[in-house]
PDB file of N, CA and C in Angstrom:
ATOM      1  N   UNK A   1      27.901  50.690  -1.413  1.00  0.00           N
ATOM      2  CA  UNK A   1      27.777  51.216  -0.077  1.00  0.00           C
ATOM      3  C   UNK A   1      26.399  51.875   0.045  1.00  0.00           C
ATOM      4  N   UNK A   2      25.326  51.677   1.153  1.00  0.00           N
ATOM      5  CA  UNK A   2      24.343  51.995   1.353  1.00  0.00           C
ATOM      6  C   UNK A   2      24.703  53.327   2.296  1.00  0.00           C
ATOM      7  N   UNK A   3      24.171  54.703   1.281  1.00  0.00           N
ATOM      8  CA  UNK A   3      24.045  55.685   2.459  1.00  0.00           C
ATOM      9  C   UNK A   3      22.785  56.064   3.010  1.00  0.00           C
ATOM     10  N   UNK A   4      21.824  55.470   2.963  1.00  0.00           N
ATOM     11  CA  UNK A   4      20.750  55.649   3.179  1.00  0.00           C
ATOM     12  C   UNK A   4      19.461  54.815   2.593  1.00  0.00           C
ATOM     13  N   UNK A   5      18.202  55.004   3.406  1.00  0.00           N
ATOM     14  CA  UNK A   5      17.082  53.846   3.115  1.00  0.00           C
ATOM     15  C   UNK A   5      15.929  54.284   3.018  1.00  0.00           C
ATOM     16  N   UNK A   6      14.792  54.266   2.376  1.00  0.00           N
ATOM     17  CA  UNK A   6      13.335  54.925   2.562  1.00  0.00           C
ATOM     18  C   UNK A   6      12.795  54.005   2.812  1.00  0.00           C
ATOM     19  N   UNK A   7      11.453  53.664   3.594  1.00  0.00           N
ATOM     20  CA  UNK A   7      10.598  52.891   3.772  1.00  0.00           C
ATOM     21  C   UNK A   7       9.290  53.615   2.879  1.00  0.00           C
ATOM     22  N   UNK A   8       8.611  52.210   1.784  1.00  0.00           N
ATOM     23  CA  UNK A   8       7.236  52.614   1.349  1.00  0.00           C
ATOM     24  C   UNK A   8       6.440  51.774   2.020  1.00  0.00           C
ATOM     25  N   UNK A   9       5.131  52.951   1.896  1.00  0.00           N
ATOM     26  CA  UNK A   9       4.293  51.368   2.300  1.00  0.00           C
ATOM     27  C   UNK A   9       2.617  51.493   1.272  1.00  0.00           C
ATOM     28  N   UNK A  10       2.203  50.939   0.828  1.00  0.00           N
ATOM     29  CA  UNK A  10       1.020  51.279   0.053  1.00  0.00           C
ATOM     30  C   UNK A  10      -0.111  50.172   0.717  1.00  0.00           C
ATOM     31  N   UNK A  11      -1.067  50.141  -0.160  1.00  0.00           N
ATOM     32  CA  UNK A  11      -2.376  49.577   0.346  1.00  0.00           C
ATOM     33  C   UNK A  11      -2.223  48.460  -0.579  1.00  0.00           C
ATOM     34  N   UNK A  12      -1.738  48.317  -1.911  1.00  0.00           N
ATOM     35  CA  UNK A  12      -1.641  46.889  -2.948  1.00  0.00           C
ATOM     36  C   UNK A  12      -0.241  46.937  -3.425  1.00  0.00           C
ATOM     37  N   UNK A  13      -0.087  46.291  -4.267  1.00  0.00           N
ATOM     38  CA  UNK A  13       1.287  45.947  -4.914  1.00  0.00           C
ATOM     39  C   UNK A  13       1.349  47.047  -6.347  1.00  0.00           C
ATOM     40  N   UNK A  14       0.465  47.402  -6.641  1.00  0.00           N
ATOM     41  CA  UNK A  14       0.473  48.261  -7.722  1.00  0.00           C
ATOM     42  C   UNK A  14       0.238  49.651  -7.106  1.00  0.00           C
ATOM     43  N   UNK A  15       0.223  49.724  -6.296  1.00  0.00           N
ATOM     44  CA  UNK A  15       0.298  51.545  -5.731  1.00  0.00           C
ATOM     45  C   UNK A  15       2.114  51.340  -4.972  1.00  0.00           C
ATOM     46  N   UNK A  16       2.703  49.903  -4.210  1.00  0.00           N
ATOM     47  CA  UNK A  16       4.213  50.341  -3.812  1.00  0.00           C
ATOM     48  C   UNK A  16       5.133  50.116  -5.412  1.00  0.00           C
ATOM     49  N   UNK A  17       4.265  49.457  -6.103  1.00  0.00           N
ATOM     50  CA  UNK A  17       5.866  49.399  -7.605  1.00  0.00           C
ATOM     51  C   UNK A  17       5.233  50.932  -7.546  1.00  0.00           C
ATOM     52  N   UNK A  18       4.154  52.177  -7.771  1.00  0.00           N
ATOM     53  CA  UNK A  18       4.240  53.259  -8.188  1.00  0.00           C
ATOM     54  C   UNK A  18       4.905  54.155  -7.202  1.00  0.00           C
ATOM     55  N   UNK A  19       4.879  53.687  -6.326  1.00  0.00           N
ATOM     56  CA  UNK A  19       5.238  54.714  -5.197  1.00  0.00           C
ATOM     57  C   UNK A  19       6.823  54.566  -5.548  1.00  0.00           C
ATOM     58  N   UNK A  20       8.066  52.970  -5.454  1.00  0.00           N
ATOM     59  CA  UNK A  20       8.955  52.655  -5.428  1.00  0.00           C
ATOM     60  C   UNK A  20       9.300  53.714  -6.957  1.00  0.00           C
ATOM     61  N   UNK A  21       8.568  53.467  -8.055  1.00  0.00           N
ATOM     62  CA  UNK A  21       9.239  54.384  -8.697  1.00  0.00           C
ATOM     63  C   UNK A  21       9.299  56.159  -9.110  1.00  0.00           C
ATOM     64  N   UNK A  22       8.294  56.328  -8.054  1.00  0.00           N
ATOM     65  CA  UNK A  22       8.541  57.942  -8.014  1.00  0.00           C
ATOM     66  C   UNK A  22       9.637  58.662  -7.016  1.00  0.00           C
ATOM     67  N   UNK A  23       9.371  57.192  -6.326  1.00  0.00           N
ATOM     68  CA  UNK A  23      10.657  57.474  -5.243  1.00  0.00           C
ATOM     69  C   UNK A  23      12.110  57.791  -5.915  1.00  0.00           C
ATOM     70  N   UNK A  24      12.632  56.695  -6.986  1.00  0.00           N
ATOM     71  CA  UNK A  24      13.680  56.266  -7.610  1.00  0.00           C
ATOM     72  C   UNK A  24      13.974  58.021  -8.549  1.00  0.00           C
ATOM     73  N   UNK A  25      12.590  58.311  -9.315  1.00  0.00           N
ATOM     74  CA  UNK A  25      12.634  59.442 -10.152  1.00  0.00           C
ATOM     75  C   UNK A  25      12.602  60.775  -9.314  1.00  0.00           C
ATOM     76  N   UNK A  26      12.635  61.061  -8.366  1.00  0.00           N
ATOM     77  CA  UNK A  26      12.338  62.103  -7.520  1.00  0.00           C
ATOM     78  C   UNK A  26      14.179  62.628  -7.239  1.00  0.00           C
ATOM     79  N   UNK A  27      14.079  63.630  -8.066  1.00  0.00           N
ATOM     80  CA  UNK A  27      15.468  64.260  -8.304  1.00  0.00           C
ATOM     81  C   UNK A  27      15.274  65.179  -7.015  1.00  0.00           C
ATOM     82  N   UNK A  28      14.581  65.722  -6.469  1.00  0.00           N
ATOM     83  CA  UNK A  28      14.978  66.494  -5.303  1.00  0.00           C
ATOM     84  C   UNK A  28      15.535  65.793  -3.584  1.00  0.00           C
ATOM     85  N   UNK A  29      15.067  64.425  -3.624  1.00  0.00           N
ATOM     86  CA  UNK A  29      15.441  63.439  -2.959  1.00  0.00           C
ATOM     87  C   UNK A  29      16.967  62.982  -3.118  1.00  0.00           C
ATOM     88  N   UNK A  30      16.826  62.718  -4.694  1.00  0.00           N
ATOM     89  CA  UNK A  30      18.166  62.252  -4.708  1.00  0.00           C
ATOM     90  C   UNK A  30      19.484  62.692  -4.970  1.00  0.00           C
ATOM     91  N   UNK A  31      19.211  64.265  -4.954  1.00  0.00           N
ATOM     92  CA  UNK A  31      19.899  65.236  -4.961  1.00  0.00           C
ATOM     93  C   UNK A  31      20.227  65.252  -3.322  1.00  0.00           C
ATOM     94  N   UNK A  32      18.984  65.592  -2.488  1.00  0.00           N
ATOM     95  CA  UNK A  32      19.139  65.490  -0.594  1.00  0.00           C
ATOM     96  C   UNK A  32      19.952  64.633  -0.135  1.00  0.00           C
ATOM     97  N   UNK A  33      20.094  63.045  -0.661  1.00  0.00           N
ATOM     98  CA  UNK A  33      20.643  62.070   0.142  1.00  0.00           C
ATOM     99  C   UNK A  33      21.627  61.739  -0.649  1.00  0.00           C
ATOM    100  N   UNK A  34      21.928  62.400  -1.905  1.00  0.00           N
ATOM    101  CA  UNK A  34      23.617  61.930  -2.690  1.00  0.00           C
ATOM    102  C   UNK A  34      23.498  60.565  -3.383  1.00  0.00           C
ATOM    103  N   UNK A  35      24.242  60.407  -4.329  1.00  0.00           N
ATOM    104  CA  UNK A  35      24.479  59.090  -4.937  1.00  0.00           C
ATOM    105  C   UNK A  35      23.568  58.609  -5.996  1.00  0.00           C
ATOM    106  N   UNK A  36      23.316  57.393  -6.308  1.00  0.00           N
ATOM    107  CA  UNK A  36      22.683  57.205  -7.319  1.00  0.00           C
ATOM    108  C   UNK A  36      21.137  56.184  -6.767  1.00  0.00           C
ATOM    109  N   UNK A  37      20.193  56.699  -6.402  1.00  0.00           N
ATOM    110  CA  UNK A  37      18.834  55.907  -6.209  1.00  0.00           C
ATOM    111  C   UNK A  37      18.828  54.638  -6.707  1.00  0.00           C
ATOM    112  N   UNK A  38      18.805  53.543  -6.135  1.00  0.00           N
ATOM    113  CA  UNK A  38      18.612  52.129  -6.667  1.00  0.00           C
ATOM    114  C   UNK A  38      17.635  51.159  -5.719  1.00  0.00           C
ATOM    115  N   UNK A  39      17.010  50.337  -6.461  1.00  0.00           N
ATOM    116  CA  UNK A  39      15.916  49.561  -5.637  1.00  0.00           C
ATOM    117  C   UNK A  39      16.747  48.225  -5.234  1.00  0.00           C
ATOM    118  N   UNK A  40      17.180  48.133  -4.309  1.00  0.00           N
ATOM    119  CA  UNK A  40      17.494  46.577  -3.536  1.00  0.00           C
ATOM    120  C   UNK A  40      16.372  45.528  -3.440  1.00  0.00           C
ATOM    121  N   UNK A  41      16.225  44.905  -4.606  1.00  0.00           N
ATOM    122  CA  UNK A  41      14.844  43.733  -4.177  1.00  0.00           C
ATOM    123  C   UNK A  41      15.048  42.799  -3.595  1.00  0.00           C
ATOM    124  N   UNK A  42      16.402  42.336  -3.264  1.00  0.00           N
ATOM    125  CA  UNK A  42      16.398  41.273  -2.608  1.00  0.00           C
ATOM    126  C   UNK A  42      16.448  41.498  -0.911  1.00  0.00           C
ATOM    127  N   UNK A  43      16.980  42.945  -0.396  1.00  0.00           N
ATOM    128  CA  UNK A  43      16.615  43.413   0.655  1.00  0.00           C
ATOM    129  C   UNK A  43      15.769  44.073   1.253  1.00  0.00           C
ATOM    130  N   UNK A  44      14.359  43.771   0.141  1.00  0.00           N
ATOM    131  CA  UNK A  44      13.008  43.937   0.290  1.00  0.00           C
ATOM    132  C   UNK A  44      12.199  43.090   1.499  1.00  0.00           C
ATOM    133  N   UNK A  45      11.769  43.706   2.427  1.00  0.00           N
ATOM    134  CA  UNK A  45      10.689  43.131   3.718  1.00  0.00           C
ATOM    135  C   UNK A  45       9.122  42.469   2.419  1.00  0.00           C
ATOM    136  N   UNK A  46       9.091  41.464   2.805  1.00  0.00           N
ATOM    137  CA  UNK A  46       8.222  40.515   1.614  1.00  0.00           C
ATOM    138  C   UNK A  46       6.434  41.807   2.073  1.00  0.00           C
ATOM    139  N   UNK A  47       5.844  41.755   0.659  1.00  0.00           N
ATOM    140  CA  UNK A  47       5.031  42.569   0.361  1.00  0.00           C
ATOM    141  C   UNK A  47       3.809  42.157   1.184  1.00  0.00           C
ATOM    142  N   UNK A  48       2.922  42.512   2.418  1.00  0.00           N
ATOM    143  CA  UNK A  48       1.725  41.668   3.067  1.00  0.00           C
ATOM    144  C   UNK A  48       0.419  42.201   3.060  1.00  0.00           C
ATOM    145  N   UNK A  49       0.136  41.709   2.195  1.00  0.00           N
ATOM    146  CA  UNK A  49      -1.876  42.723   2.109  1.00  0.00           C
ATOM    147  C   UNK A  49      -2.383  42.269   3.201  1.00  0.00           C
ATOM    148  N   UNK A  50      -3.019  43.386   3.884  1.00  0.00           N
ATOM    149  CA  UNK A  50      -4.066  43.140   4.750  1.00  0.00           C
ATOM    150  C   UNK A  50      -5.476  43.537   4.021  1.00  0.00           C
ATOM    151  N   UNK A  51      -6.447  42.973   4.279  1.00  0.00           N
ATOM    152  CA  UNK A  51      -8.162  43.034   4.186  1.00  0.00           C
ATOM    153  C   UNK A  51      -8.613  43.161   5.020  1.00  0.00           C
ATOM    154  N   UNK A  52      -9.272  44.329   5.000  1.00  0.00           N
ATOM    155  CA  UNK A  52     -10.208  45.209   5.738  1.00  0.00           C
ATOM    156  C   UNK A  52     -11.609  45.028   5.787  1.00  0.00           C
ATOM    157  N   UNK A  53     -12.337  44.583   6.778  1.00  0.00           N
ATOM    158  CA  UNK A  53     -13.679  44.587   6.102  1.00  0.00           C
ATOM    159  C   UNK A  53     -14.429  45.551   6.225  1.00  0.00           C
TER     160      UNK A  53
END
């Protein structure tokens, strides 16, 4: 049962896996919203770099 959802968003793929897992380790969060923190990858919005010039 999903009680809740965070949205990340980073600038590459190696700053959202770091972000996704401080999210996951962040005991004051997951203390706030109850239950046990888990990453759904398959109900992941697909990852889209933009370039900036």
């Amino acid at each position: 049962m999903t009680v809740g959802q965070i949205t990340a968003w980073s600038n590459n793929v190696a700053g959202f896996n770091a972000n996704i897992t401080g999210i996951l380790a962040n005991a004051n969060l997951t203390a706030a919203m109850g239950g046990d923190p888990v990453r759904d990858t398959e109900a992941e919005s697909p990852l889209v770099l933009v370039c900036v010039p």
